[in-house]
C-alpha atoms as a PDB file:
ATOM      1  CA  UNK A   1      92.270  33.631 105.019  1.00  0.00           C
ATOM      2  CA  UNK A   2      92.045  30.440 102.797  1.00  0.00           C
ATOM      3  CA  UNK A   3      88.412  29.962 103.545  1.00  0.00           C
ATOM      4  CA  UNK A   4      87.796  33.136 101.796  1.00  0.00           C
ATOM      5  CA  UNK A   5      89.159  32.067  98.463  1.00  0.00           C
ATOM      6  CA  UNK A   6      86.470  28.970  98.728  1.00  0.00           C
ATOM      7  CA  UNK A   7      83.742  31.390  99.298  1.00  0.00           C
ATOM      8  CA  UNK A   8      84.737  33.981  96.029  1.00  0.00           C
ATOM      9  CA  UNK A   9      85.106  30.819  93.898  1.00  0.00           C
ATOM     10  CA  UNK A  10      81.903  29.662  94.986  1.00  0.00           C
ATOM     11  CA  UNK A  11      80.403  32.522  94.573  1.00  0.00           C
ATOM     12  CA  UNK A  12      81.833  32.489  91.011  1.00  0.00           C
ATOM     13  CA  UNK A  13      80.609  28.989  90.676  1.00  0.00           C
ATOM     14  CA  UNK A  14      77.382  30.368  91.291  1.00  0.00           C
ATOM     15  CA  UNK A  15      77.564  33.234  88.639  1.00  0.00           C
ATOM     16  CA  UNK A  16      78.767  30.641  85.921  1.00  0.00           C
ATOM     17  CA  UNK A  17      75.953  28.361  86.442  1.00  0.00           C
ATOM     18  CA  UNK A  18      73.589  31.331  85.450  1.00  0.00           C
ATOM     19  CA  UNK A  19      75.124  31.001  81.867  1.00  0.00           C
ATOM     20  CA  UNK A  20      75.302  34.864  81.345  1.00  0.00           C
ATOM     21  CA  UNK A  21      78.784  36.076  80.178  1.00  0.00           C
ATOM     22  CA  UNK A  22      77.638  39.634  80.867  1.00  0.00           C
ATOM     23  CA  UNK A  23      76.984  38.503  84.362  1.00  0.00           C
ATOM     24  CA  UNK A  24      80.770  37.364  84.993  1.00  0.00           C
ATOM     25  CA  UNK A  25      81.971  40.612  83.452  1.00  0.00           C
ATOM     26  CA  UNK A  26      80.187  42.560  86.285  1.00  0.00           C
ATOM     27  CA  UNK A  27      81.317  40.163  88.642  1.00  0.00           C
ATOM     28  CA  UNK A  28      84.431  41.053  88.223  1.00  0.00           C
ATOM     29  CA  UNK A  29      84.024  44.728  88.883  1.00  0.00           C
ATOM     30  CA  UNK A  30      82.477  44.401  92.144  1.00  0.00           C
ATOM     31  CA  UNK A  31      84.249  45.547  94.611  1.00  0.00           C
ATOM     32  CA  UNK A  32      85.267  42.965  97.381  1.00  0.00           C
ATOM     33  CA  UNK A  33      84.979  44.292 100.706  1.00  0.00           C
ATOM     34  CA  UNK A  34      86.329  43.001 104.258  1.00  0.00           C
ATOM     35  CA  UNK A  35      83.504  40.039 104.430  1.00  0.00           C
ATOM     36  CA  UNK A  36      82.736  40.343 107.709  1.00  0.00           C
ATOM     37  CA  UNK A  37      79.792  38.383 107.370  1.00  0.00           C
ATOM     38  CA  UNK A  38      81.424  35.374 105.445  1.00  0.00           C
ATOM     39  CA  UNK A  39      84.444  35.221 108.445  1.00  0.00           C
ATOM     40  CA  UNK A  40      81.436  35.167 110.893  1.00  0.00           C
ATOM     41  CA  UNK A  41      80.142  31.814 109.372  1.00  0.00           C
ATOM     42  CA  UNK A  42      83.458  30.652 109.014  1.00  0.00           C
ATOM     43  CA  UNK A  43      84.334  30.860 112.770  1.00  0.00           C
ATOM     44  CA  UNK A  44      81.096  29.859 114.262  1.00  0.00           C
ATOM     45  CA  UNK A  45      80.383  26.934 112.169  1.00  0.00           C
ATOM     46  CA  UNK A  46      84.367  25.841 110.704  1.00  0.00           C
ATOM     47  CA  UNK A  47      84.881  25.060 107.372  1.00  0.00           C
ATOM     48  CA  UNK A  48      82.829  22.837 105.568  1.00  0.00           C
ATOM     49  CA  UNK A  49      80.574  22.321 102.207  1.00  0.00           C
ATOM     50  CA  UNK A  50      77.737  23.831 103.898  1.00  0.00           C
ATOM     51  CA  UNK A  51      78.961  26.826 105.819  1.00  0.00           C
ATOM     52  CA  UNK A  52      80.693  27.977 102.409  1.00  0.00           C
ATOM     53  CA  UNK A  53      77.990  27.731 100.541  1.00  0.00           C
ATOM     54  CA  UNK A  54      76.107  29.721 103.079  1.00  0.00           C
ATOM     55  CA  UNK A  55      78.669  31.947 102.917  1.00  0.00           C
ATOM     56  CA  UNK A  56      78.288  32.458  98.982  1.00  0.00           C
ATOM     57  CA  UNK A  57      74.719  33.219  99.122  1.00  0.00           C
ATOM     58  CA  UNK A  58      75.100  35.803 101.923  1.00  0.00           C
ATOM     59  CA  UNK A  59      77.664  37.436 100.290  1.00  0.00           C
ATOM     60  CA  UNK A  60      76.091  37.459  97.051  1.00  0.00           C
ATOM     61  CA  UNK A  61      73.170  38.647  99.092  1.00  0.00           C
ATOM     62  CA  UNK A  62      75.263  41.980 100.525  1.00  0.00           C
ATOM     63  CA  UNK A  63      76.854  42.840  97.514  1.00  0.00           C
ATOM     64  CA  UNK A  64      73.363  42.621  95.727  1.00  0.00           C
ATOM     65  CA  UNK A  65      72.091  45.280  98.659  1.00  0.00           C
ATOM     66  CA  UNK A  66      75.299  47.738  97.594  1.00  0.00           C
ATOM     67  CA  UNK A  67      74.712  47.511  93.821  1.00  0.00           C
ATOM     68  CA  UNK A  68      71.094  48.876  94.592  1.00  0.00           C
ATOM     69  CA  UNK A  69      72.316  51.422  97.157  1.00  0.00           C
ATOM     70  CA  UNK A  70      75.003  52.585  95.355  1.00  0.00           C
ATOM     71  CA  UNK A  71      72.073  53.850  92.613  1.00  0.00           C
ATOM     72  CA  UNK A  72      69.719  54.835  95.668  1.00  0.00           C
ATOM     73  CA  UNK A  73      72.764  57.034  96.583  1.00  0.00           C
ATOM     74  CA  UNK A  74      74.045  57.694  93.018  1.00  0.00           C
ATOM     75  CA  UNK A  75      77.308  57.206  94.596  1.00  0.00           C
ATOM     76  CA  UNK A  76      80.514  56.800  91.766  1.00  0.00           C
ATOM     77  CA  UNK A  77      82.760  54.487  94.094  1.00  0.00           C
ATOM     78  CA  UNK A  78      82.651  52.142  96.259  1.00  0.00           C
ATOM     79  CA  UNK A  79      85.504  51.119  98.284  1.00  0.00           C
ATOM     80  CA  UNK A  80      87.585  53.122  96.465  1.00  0.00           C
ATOM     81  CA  UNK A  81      86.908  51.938  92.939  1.00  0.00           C
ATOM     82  CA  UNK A  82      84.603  52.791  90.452  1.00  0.00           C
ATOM     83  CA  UNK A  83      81.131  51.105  91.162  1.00  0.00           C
ATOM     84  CA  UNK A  84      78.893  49.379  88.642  1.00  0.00           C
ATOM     85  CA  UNK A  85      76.199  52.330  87.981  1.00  0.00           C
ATOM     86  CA  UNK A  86      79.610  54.688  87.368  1.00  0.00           C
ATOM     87  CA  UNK A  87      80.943  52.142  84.913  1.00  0.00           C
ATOM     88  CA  UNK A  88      78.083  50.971  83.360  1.00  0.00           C
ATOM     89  CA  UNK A  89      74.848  52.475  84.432  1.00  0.00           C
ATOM     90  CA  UNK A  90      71.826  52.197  87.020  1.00  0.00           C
ATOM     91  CA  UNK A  91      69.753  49.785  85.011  1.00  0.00           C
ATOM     92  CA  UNK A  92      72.881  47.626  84.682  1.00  0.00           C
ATOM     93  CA  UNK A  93      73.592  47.270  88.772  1.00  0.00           C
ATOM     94  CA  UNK A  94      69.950  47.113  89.456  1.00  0.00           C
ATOM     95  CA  UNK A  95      69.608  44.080  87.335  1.00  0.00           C
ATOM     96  CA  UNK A  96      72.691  42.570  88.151  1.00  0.00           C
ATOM     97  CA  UNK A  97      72.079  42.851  92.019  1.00  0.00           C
ATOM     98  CA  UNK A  98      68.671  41.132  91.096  1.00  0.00           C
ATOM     99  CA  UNK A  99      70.631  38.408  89.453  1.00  0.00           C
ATOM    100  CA  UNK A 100      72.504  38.202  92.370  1.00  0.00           C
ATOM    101  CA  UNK A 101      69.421  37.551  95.049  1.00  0.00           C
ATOM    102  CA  UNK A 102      67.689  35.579  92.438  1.00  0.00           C
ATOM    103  CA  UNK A 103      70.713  33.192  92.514  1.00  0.00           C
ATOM    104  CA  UNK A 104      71.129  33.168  96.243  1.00  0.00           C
ATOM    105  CA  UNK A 105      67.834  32.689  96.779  1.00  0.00           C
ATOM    106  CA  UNK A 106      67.750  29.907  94.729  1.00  0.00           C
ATOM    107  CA  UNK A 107      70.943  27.925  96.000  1.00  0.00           C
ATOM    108  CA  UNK A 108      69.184  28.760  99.381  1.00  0.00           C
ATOM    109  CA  UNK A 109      66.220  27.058  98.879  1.00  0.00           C
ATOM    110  CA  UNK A 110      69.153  23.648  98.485  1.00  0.00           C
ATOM    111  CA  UNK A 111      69.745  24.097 102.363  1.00  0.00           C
ATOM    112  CA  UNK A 112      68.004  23.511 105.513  1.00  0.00           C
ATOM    113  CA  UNK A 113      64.548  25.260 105.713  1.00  0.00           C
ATOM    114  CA  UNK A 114      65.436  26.920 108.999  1.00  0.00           C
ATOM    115  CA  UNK A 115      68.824  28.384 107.629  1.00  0.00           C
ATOM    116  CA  UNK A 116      66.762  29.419 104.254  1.00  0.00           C
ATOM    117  CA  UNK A 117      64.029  31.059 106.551  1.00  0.00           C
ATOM    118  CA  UNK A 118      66.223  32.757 108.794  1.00  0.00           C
ATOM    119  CA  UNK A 119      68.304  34.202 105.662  1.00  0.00           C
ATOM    120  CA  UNK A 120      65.430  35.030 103.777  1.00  0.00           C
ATOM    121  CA  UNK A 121      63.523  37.126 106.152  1.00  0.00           C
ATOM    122  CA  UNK A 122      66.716  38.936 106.799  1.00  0.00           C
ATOM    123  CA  UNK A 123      66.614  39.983 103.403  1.00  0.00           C
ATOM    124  CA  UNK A 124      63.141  41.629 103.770  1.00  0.00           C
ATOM    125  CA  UNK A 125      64.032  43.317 106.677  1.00  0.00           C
ATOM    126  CA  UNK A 126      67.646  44.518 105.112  1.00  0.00           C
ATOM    127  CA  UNK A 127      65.288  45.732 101.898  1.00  0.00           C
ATOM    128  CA  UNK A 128      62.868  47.611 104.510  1.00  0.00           C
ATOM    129  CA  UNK A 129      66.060  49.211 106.129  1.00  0.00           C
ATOM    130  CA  UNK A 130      67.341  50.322 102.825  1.00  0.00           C
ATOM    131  CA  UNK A 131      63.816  51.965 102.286  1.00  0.00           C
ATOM    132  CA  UNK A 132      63.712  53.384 105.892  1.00  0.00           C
ATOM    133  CA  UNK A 133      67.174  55.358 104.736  1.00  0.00           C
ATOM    134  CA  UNK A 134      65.589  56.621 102.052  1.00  0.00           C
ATOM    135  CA  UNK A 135      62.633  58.016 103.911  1.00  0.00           C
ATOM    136  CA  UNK A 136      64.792  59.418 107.129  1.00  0.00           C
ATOM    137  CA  UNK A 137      66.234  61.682 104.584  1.00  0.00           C
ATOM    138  CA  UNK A 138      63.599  63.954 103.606  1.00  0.00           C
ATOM    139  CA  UNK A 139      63.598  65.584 107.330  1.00  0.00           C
ATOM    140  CA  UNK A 140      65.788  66.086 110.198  1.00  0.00           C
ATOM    141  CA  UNK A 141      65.107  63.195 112.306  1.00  0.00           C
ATOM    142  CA  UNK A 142      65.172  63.794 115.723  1.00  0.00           C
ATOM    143  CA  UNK A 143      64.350  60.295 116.929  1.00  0.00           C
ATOM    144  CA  UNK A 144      66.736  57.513 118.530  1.00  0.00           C
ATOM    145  CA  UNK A 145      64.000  54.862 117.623  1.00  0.00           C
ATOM    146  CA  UNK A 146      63.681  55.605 114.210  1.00  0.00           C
ATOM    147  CA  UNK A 147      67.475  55.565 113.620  1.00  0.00           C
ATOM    148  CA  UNK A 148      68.217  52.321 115.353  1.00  0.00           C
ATOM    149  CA  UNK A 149      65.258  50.359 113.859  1.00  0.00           C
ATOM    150  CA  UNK A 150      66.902  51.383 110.403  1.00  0.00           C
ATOM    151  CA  UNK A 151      70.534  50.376 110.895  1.00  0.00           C
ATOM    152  CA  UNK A 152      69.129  47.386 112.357  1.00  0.00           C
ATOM    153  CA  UNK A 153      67.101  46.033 109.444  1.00  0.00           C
ATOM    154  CA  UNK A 154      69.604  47.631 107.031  1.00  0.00           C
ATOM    155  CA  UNK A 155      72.888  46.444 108.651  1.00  0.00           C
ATOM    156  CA  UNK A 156      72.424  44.569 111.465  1.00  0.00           C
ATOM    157  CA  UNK A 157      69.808  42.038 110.879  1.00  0.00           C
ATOM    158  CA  UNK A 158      71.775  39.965 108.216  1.00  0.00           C
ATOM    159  CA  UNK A 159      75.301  39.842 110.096  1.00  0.00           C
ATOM    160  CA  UNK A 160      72.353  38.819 112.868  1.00  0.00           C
ATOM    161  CA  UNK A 161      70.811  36.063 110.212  1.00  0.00           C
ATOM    162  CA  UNK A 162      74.762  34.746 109.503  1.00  0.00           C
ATOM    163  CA  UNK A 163      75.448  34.759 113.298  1.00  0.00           C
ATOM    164  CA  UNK A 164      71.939  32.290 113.911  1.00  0.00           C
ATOM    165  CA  UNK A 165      72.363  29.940 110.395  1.00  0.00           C
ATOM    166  CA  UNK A 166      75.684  29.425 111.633  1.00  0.00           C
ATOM    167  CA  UNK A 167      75.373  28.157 114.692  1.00  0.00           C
ATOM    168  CA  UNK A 168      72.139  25.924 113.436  1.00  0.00           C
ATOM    169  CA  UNK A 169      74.539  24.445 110.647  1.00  0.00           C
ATOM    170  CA  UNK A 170      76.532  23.259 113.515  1.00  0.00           C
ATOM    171  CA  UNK A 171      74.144  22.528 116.159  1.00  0.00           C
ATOM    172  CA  UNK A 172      75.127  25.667 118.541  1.00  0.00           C
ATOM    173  CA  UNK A 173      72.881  28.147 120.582  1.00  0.00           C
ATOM    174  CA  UNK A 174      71.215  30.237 117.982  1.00  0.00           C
ATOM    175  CA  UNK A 175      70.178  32.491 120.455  1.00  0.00           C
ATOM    176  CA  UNK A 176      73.202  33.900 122.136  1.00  0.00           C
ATOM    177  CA  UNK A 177      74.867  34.066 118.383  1.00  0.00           C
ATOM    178  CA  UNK A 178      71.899  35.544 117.198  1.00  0.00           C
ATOM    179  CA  UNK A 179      72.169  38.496 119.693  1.00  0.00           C
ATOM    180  CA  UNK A 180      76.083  38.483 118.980  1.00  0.00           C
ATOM    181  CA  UNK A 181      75.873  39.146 115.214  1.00  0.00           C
ATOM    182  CA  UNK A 182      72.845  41.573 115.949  1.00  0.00           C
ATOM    183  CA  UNK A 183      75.070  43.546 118.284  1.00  0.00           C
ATOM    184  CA  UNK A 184      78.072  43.462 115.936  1.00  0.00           C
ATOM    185  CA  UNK A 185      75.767  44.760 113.000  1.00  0.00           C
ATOM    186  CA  UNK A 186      74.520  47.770 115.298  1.00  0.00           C
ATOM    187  CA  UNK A 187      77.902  48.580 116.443  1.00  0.00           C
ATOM    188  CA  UNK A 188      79.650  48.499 112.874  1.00  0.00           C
ATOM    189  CA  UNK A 189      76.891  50.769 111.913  1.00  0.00           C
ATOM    190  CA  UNK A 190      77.700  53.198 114.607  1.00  0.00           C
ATOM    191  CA  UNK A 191      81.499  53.114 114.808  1.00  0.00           C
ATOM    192  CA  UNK A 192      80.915  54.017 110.720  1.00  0.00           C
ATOM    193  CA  UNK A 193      78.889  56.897 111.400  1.00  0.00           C
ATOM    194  CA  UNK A 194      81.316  58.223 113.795  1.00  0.00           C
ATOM    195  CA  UNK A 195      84.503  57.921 111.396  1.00  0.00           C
ATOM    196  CA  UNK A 196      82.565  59.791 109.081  1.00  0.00           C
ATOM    197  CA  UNK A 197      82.858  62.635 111.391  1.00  0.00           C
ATOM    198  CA  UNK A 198      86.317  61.947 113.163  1.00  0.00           C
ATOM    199  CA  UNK A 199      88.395  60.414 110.251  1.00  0.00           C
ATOM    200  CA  UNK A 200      89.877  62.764 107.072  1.00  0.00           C
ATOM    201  CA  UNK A 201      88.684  62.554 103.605  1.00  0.00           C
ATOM    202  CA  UNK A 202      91.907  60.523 102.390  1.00  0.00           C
ATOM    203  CA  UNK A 203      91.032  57.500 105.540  1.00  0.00           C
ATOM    204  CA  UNK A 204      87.624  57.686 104.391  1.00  0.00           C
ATOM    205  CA  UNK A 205      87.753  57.392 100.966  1.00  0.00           C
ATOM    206  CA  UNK A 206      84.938  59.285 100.324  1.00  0.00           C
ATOM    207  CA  UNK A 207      84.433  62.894 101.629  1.00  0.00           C
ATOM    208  CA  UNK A 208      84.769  63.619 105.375  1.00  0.00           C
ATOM    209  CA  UNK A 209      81.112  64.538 107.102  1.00  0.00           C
ATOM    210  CA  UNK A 210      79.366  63.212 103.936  1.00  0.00           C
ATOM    211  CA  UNK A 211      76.362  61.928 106.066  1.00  0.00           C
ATOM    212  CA  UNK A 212      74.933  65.145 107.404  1.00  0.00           C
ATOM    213  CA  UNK A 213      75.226  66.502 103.679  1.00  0.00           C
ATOM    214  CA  UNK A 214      73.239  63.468 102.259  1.00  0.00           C
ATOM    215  CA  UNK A 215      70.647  63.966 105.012  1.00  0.00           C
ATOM    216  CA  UNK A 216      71.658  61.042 107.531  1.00  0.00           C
ATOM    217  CA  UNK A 217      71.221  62.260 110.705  1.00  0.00           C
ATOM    218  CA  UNK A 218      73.246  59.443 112.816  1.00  0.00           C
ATOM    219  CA  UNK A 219      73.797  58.840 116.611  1.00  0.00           C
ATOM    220  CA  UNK A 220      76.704  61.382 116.823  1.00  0.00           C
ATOM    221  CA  UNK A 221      74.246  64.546 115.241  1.00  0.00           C
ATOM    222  CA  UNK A 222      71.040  62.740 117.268  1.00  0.00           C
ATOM    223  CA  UNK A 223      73.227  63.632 120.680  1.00  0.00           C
ATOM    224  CA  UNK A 224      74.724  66.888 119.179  1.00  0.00           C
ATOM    225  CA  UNK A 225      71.001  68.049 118.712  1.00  0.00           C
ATOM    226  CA  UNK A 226      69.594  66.626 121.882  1.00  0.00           C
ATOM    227  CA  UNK A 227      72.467  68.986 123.823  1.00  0.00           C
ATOM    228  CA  UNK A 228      73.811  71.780 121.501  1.00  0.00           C
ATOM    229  CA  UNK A 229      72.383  75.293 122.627  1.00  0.00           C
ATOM    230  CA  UNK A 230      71.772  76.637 118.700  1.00  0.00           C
ATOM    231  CA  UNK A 231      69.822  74.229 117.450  1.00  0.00           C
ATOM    232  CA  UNK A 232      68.293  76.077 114.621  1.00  0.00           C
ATOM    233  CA  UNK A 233      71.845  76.644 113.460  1.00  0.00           C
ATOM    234  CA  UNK A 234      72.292  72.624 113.397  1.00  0.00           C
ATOM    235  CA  UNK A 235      69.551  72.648 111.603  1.00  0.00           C
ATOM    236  CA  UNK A 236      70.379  74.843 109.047  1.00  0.00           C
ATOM    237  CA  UNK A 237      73.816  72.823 108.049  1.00  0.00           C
ATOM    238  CA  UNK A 238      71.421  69.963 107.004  1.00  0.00           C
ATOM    239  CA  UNK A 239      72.016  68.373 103.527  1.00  0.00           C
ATOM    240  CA  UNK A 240      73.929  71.279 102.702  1.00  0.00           C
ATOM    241  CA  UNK A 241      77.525  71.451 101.458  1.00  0.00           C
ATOM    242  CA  UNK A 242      79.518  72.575 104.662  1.00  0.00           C
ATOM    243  CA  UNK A 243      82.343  75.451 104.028  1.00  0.00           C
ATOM    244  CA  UNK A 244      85.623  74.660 106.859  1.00  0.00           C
ATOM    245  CA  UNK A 245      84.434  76.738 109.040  1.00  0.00           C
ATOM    246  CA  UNK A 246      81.075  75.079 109.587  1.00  0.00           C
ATOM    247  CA  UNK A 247      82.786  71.703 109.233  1.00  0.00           C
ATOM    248  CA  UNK A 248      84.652  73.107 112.313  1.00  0.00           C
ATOM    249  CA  UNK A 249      81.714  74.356 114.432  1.00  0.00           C
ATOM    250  CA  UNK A 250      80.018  71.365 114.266  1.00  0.00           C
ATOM    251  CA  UNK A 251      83.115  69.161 115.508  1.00  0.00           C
ATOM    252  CA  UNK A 252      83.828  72.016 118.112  1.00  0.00           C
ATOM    253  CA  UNK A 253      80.011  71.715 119.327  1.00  0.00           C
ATOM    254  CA  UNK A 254      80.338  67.743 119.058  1.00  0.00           C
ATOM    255  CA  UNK A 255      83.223  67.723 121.647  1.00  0.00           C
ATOM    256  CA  UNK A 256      82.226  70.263 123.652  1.00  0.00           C
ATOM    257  CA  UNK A 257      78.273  68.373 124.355  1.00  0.00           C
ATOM    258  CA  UNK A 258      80.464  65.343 124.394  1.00  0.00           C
ATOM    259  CA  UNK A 259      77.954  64.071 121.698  1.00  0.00           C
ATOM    260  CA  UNK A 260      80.685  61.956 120.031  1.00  0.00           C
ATOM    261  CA  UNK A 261      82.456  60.924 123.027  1.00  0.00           C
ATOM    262  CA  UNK A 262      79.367  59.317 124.581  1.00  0.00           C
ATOM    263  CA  UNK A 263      78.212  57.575 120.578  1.00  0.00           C
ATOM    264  CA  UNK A 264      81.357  55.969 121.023  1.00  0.00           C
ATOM    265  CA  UNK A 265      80.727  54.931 124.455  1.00  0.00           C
ATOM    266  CA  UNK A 266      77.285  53.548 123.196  1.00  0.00           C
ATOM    267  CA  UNK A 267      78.809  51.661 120.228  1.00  0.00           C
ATOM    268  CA  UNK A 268      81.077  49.782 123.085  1.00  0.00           C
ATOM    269  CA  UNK A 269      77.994  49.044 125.307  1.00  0.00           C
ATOM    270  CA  UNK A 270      76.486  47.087 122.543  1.00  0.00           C
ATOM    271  CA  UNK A 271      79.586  45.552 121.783  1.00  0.00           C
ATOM    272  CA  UNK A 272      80.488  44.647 125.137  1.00  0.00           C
ATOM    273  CA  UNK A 273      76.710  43.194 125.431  1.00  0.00           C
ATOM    274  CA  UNK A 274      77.228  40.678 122.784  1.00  0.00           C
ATOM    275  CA  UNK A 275      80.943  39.798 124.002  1.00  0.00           C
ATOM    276  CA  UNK A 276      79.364  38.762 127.191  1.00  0.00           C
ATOM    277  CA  UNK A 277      76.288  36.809 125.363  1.00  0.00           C
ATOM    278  CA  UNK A 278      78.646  34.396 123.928  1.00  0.00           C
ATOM    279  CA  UNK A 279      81.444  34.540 126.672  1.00  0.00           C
ATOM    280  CA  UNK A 280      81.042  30.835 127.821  1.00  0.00           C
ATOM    281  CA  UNK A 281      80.944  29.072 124.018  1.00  0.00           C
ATOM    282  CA  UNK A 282      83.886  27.552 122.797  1.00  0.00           C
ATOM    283  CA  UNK A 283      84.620  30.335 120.199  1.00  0.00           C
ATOM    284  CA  UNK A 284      84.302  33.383 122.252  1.00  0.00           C
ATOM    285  CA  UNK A 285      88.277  33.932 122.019  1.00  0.00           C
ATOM    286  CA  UNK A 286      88.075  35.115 118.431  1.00  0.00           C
ATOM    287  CA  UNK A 287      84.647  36.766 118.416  1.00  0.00           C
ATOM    288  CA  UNK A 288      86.072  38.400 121.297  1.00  0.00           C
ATOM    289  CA  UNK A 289      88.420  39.792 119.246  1.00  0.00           C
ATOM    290  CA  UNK A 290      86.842  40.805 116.048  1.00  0.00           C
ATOM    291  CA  UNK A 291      84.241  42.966 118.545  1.00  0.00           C
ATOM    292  CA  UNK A 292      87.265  44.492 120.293  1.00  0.00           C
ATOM    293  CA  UNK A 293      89.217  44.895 117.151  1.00  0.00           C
ATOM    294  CA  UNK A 294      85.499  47.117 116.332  1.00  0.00           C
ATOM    295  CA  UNK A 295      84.491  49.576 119.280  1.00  0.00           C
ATOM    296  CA  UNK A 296      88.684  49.862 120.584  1.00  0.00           C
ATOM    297  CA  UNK A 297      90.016  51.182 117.629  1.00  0.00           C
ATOM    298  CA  UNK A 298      91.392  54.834 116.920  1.00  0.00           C
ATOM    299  CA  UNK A 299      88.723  57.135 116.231  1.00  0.00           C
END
């Protein structure tokens, strides 16, 4: 996608008008992911100065959230390479992700006040989601609400903040995008926390069932506890490093309560929900497909 390009060189753009060498090094090393929320903009609001700029700072946005997770998770890769803290070191990738919503948040202030309002308190929520994770770690959590407020203000509510500054850079209904990039969030979140249970290690790229170890109890486990006859025995496997055969029981016990079977069937409600929000705008063709392309894939 040539729009893409634009929005990396703008982000660069960005980075060089900081006038820190040390800050284009690290730029370089970030990882570039799918940039779902950038193709969002894109085919809501077309191509223009604006929506690539808006673009930019979102992006620059996200990957400032990873480099800051990626400590809070003292994880050594991300998306298969070697992430910033593993090449350089925490205090390197917190700083630079600061650098990078510093930036943003300055080019953002450039734009329309709505746009800059609805991005910006997307930001606090994403940074209250990211501390929400942290704290839904220290115990099994056992409750539906607490999980989807957190993927919501961690994942969902800036593809949700794209979705609306989109469609007021081009004069469409905020609302039904709004609900549209909320329900794509939620349901990326979901779909994710079920491959980490159905897909292998090599798919992955990280190790298989790495959730339950790290303490994130997501939909999948929430079900699997609600219906599973030994719970104390879930609860025992809980942030601990699973042999095979417990791996096993708990998929066995997963399709047996139907626990994943009806996460998956969730993850397509909420999809299906936001198809039918935008269903009668001029653009529902494509976001259509990128929801279908989501919740009817493999698992």
């Amino acid at each position: 996608m040539e729009e893409l390009v634009l929005v990396k060189n703008k982000i660069k753009e960005f980075v060089v008008e900081c006038d820190d060498a040390k800050s284009l090094e690290l730029l370089d090393k970030l990882a570039t992911g799918k940039m779902l929320r950038s193709k969002l903009i894109l085919k809501i609001a077309g191509e223009s100065h604006e929506s690539i700029k808006l673009c930019a700072i979102v992006e620059m946005i996200h990957a400032a959230s990873l480099l800051h997770d990626d400590v809070i998770d003292e994880a050594h890769t991300r998306r298969g390479s070697p992430s910033v803290n593993a090449l350089y070191d925490n205090k390197t990738s917190i700083m630079f992700g600061d650098i990078l919503y510093s930036k943003a948040f300055t080019e953002l202030t450039q734009m329309d006040k709505q746009i800059a309002y609805t991005v910006s308190s997307a930001v606090t929520k994403l940074s209250i989601g990211e501390m929400l994770d942290v704290d839904l770690t220290n115990t099994f959590n056992t409750s539906y609400d607490k999980y989807f407020d957190m993927i919501y203000k961690k994942t969902a509510s800036l593809i949700e903040a794209s979705a609306k500054a989109a469609a007021l850079l081009c004069g469409k209904d905020e609302d039904k995008y709004a609900l549209y990039g909320k329900n794509l969030g939620l349901a990326f979140q979901m779909v994710d926390d079920i491959l980490d249970i159905t897909q292998d290690s090599q798919t992955l790229g990280k190790p298989a069932m790495l959730d339950f170890v790290e303490g994130k109890v997501t939909i999948p486990y929430l079900l699997l506890h609600e219906r599973v006859e030994d719970k104390s025995k879930l609860e025992s496997l809980y942030k601990k490093q699973l042999t095979e055969e417990e791996s096993i029981w708990i998929k066995e016990q997963m399709t047996n309560t139907k626990a994943l079977e009806d996460s998956i069937l969730q993850a397509k409600k909420i999809g299906n929900e936001a198809i039918d929000a935008v269903k009668d705008e001029e653009n529902s063709e494509i976001l259509t497909f990128i929801m279908k392309a989501m919740i009817e894939r493999e698992f």
